[in-house]
C-alpha atoms as a PDB file:
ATOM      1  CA  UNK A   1     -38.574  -5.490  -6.578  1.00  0.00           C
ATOM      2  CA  UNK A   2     -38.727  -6.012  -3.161  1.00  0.00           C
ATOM      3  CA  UNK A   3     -36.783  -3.738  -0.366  1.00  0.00           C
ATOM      4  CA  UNK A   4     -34.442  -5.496   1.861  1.00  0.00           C
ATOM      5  CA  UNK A   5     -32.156  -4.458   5.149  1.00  0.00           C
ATOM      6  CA  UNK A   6     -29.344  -3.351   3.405  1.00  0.00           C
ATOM      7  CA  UNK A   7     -30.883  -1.021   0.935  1.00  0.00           C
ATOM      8  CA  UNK A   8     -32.461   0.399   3.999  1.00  0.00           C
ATOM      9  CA  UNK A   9     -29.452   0.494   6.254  1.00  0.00           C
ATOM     10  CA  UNK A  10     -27.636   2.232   3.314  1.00  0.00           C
ATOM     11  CA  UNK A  11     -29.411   5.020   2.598  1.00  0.00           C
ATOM     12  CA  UNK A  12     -29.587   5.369   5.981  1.00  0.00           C
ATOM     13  CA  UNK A  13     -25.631   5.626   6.196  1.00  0.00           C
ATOM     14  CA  UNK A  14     -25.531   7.892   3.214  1.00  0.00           C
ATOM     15  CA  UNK A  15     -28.003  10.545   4.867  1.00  0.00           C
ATOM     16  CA  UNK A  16     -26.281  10.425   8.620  1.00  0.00           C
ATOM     17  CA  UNK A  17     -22.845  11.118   6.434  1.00  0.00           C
ATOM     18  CA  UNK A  18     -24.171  13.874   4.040  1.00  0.00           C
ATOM     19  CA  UNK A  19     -25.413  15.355   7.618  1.00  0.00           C
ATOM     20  CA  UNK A  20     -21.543  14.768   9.318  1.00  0.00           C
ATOM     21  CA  UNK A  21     -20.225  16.434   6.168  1.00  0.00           C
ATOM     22  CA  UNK A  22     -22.414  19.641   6.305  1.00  0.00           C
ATOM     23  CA  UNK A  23     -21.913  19.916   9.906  1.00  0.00           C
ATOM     24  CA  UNK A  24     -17.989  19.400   9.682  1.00  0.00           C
ATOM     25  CA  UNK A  25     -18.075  21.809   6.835  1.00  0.00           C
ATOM     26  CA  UNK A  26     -20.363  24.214   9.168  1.00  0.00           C
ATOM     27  CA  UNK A  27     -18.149  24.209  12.290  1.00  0.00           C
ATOM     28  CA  UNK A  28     -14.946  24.095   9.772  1.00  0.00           C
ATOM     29  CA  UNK A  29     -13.522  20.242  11.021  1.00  0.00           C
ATOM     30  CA  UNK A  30     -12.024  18.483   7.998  1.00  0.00           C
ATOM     31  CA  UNK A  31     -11.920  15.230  10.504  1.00  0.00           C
ATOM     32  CA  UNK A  32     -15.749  15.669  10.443  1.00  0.00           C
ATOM     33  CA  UNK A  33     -16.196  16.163   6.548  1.00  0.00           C
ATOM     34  CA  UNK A  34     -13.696  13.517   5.667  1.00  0.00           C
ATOM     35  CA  UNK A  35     -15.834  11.185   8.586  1.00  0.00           C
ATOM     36  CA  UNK A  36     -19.000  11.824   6.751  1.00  0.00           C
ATOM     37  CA  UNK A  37     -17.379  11.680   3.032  1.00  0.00           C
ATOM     38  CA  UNK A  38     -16.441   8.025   4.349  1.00  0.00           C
ATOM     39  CA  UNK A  39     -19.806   6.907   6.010  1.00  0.00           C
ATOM     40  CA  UNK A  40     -21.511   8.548   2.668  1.00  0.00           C
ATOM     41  CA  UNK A  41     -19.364   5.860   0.460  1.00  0.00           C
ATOM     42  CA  UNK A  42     -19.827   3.022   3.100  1.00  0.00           C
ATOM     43  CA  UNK A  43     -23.664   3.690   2.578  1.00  0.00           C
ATOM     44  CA  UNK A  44     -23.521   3.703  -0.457  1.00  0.00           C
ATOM     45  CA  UNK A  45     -21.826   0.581  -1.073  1.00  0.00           C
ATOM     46  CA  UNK A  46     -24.255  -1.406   1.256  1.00  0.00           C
ATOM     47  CA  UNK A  47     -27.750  -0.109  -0.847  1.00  0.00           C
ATOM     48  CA  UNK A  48     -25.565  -0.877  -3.877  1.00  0.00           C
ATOM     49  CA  UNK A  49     -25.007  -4.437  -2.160  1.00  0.00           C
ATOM     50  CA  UNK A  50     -28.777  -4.663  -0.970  1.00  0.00           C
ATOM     51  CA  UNK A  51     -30.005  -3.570  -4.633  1.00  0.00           C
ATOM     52  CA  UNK A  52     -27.699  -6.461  -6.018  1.00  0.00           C
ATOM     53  CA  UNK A  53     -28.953  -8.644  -3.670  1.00  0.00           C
ATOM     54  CA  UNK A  54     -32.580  -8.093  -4.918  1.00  0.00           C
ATOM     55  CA  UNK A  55     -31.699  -8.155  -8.349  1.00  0.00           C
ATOM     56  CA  UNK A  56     -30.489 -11.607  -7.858  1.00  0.00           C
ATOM     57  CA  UNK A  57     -32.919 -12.651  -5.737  1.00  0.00           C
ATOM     58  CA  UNK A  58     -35.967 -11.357  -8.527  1.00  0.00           C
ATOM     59  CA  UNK A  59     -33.460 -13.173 -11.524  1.00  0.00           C
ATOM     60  CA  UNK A  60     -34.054 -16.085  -9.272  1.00  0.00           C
ATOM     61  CA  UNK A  61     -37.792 -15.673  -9.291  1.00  0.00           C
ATOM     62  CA  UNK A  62     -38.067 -14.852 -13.029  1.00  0.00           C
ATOM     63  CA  UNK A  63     -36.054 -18.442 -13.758  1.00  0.00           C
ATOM     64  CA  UNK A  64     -37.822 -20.425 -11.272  1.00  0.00           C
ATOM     65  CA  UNK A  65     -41.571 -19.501 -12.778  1.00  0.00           C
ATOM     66  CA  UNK A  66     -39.864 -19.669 -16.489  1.00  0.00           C
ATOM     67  CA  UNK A  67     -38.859 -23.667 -15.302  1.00  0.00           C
ATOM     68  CA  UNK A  68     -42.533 -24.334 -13.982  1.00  0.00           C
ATOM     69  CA  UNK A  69     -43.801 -22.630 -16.945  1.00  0.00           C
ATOM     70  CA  UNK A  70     -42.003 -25.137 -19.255  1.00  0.00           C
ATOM     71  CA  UNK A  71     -42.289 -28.180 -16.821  1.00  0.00           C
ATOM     72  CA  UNK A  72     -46.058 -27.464 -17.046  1.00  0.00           C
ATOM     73  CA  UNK A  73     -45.797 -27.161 -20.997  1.00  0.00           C
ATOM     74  CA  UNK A  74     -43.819 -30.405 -21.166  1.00  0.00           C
ATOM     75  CA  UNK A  75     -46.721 -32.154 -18.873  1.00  0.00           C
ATOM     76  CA  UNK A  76     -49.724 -30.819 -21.186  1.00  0.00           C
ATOM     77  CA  UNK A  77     -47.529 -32.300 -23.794  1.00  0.00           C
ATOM     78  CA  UNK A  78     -47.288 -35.319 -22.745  1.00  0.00           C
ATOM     79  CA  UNK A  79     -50.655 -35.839 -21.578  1.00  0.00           C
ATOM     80  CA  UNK A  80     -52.035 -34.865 -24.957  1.00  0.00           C
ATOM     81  CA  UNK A  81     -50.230 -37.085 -26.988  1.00  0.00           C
ATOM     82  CA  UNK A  82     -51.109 -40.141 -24.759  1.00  0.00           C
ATOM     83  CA  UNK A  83     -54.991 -41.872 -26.347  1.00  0.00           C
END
């Protein structure tokens, strides 16, 4: 499984919010905690997009090979039943 900007980007989003949360919480803004809660759930929605995204994308792989796999079965075959 490969990595791809989203996944990245995510994390990224869930870290910068956890950090806007603790320092809300730290300087006692609620606007500040309640800014990171949000970012925290943005990020996490985009890695949960990016890691759907790659799950799809390796699915695709998987059934690609599997159709060459059986197009090369169905040539071998074919070729062996032929004199």
């Amino acid at each position: 499984m490969g990595i791809n900007k989203d996944q990245v980007e995510g994390r990224a989003k869930e870290l910068a919010g956890k950090v806007q949360e603790v320092a809300g919480k730290t300087v006692g803004s609620l606007s500040e905690q309640a800014k990171g809660m949000a970012n925290q759930v943005a990020g996490t929605t985009q890695a949960k997009f990016g890691d759907a995204k790659e799950t799809v994308k390796d699915n695709y792989k998987d059934e690609k090979a599997k159709e060459e796999a059986r197009r090369e079965e169905a040539r071998r075959e074919e070729t062996g039943r032929r004199p």
